[in-house]
Protein backbone atom coordinates (compact mmCIF):
# COMPACT_ATOMS: atom_id res chain seq x y z
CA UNK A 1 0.00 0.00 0.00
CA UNK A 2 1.98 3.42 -1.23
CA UNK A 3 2.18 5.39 2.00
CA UNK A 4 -0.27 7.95 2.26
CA UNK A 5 1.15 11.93 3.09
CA UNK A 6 -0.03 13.43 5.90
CA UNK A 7 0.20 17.58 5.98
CA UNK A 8 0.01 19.18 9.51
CA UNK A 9 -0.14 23.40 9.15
CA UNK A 10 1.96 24.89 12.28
CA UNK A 11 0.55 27.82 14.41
CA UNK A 12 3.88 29.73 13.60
CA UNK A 13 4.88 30.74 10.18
CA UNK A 14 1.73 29.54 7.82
CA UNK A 15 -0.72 32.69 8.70
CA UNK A 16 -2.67 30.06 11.49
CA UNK A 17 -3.58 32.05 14.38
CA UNK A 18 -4.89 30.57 17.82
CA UNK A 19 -8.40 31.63 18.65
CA UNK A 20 -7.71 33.35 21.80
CA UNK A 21 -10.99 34.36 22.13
CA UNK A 22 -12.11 31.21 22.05
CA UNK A 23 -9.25 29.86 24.73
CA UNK A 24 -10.61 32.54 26.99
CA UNK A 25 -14.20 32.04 26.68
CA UNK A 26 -13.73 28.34 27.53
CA UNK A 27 -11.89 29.14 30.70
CA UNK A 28 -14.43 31.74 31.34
CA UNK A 29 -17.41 29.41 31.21
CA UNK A 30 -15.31 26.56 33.20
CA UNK A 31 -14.98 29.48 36.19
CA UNK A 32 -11.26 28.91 35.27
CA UNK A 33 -7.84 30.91 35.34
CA UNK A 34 -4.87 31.20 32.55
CA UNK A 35 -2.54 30.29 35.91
CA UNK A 36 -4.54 26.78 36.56
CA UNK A 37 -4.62 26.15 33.07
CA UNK A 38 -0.40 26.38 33.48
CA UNK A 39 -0.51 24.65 36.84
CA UNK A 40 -2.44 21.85 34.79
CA UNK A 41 -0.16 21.67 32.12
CA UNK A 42 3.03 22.19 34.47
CA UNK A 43 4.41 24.95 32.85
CA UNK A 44 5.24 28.35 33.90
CA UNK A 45 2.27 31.07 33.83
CA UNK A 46 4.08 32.56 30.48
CA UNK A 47 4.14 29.58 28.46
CA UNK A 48 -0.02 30.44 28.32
CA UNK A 49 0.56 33.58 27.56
CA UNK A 50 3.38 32.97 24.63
CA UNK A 51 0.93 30.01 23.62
CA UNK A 52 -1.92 32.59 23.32
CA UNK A 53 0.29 34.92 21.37
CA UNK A 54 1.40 32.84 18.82
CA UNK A 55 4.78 32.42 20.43
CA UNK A 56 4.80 29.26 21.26
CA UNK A 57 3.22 25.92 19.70
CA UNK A 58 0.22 23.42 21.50
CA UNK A 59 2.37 20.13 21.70
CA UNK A 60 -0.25 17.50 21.37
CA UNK A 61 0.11 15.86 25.02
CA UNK A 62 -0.65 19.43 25.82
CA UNK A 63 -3.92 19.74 23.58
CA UNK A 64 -5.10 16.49 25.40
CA UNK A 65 -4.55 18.34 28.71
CA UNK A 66 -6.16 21.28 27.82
CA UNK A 67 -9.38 19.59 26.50
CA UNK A 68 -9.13 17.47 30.12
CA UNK A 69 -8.96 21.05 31.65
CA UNK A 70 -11.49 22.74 29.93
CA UNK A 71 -13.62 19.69 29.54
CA UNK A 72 -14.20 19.58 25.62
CA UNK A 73 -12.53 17.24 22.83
CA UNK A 74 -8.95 16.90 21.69
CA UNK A 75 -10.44 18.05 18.34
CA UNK A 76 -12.10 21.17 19.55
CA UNK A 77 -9.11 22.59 21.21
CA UNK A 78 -6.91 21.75 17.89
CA UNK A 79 -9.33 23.09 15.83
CA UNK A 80 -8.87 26.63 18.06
CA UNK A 81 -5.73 26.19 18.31
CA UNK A 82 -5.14 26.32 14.82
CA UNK A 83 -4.07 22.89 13.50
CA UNK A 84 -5.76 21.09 10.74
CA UNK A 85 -4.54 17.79 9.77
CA UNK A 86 -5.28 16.37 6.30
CA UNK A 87 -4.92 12.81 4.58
CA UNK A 88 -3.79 12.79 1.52
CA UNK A 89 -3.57 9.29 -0.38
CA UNK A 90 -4.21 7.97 -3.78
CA UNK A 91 -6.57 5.38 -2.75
CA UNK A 92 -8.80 5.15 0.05
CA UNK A 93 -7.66 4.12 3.93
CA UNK A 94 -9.05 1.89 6.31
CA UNK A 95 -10.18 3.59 9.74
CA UNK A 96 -6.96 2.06 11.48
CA UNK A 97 -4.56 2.45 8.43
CA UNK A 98 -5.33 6.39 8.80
CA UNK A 99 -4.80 5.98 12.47
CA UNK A 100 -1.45 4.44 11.98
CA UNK A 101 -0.36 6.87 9.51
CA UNK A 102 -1.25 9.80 11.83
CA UNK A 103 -0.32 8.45 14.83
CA UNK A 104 3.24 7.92 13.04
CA UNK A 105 3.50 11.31 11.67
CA UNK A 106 2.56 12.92 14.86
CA UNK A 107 5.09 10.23 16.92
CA UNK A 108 2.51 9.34 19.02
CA UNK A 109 1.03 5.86 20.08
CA UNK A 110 -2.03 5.18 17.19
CA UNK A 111 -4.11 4.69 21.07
CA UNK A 112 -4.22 8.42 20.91
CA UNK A 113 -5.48 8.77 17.81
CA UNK A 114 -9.33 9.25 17.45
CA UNK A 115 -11.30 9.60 14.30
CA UNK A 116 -14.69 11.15 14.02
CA UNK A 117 -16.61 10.77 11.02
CA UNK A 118 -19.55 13.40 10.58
CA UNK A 119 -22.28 13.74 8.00
C-alpha cells in the first residue's frame, strides 16, 4: 500500500492564528484561570501567555490536557488552536490504516489517535 502523506499546518509561520478568544471564553465558562490552566499543564504562567500569542506551539500531550482542563474534545481545542490535519492518499484508507499513519506522523502511540466521522 503506497504510504499515504499526511500535511500538519503549524501555528507559527503559515498565517494560522490561535483563537484566543475562544481559549478565553472556555476558561471563562469553566470558572477557570490562565494560571490553573499552566498549573495543569506544568508549565510556567508565560508559556499560556506565549501560547496565546502565537509564540509558542500546543504540543499535542498538551492539547489532550487542555481539552481534560477545559472539559471539551482533543479536536475542539486543535481546531482553536489552529491545526488542521489532512490525509492525503491515492486510494482510500481503512479507519486504522489512517490511524497508523497519523499516529506515526505525529510520533505518538495510534491509542491516541481518534477519528470522528460526521455527515
Amino acid at each position: 500500500m503506497p504510504e499515504p502523506k499526511i500535511s500538519k499546518s503549524s501555528m507559527k509561520g503559515d498565517n494560522t492564528l490561535i483563537d484566543k478568544q475562544w481559549f478565553n471564553i472556555k476558561l471563562k465558562e469553566k470558572n477557570k484561570s490562565q494560571s490553573g490552566l499552566a498549573r495543569h499543564l506544568n508549565v510556567d504562567r508565560s508559556a499560556i501567555t506565549r501560547m496565546l500569542s502565537n509564540e509558542r506551539k500546543i504540543k499535542l500531550d498538551e492539547a489532550t490536557k487542555i481539552a481534560e482542563f477545559l472539559e471539551t474534545s482533543v479536536e475542539e481545542v486543535l481546531h482553536h488552536a489552529g491545526v488542521s490535519i489532512s490525509i492525503d492518499s491515492p486510494k482510500p484508507l481503512s479507519i486504522n490504516d489512517a490511524k497508523q499513519s497519523l499516529a506515526a506522523s505525529l510520533g505518538v502511540d495510534v491509542s491516541a489517535i481518534t477519528i470522528t466521522i460526521s455527515a
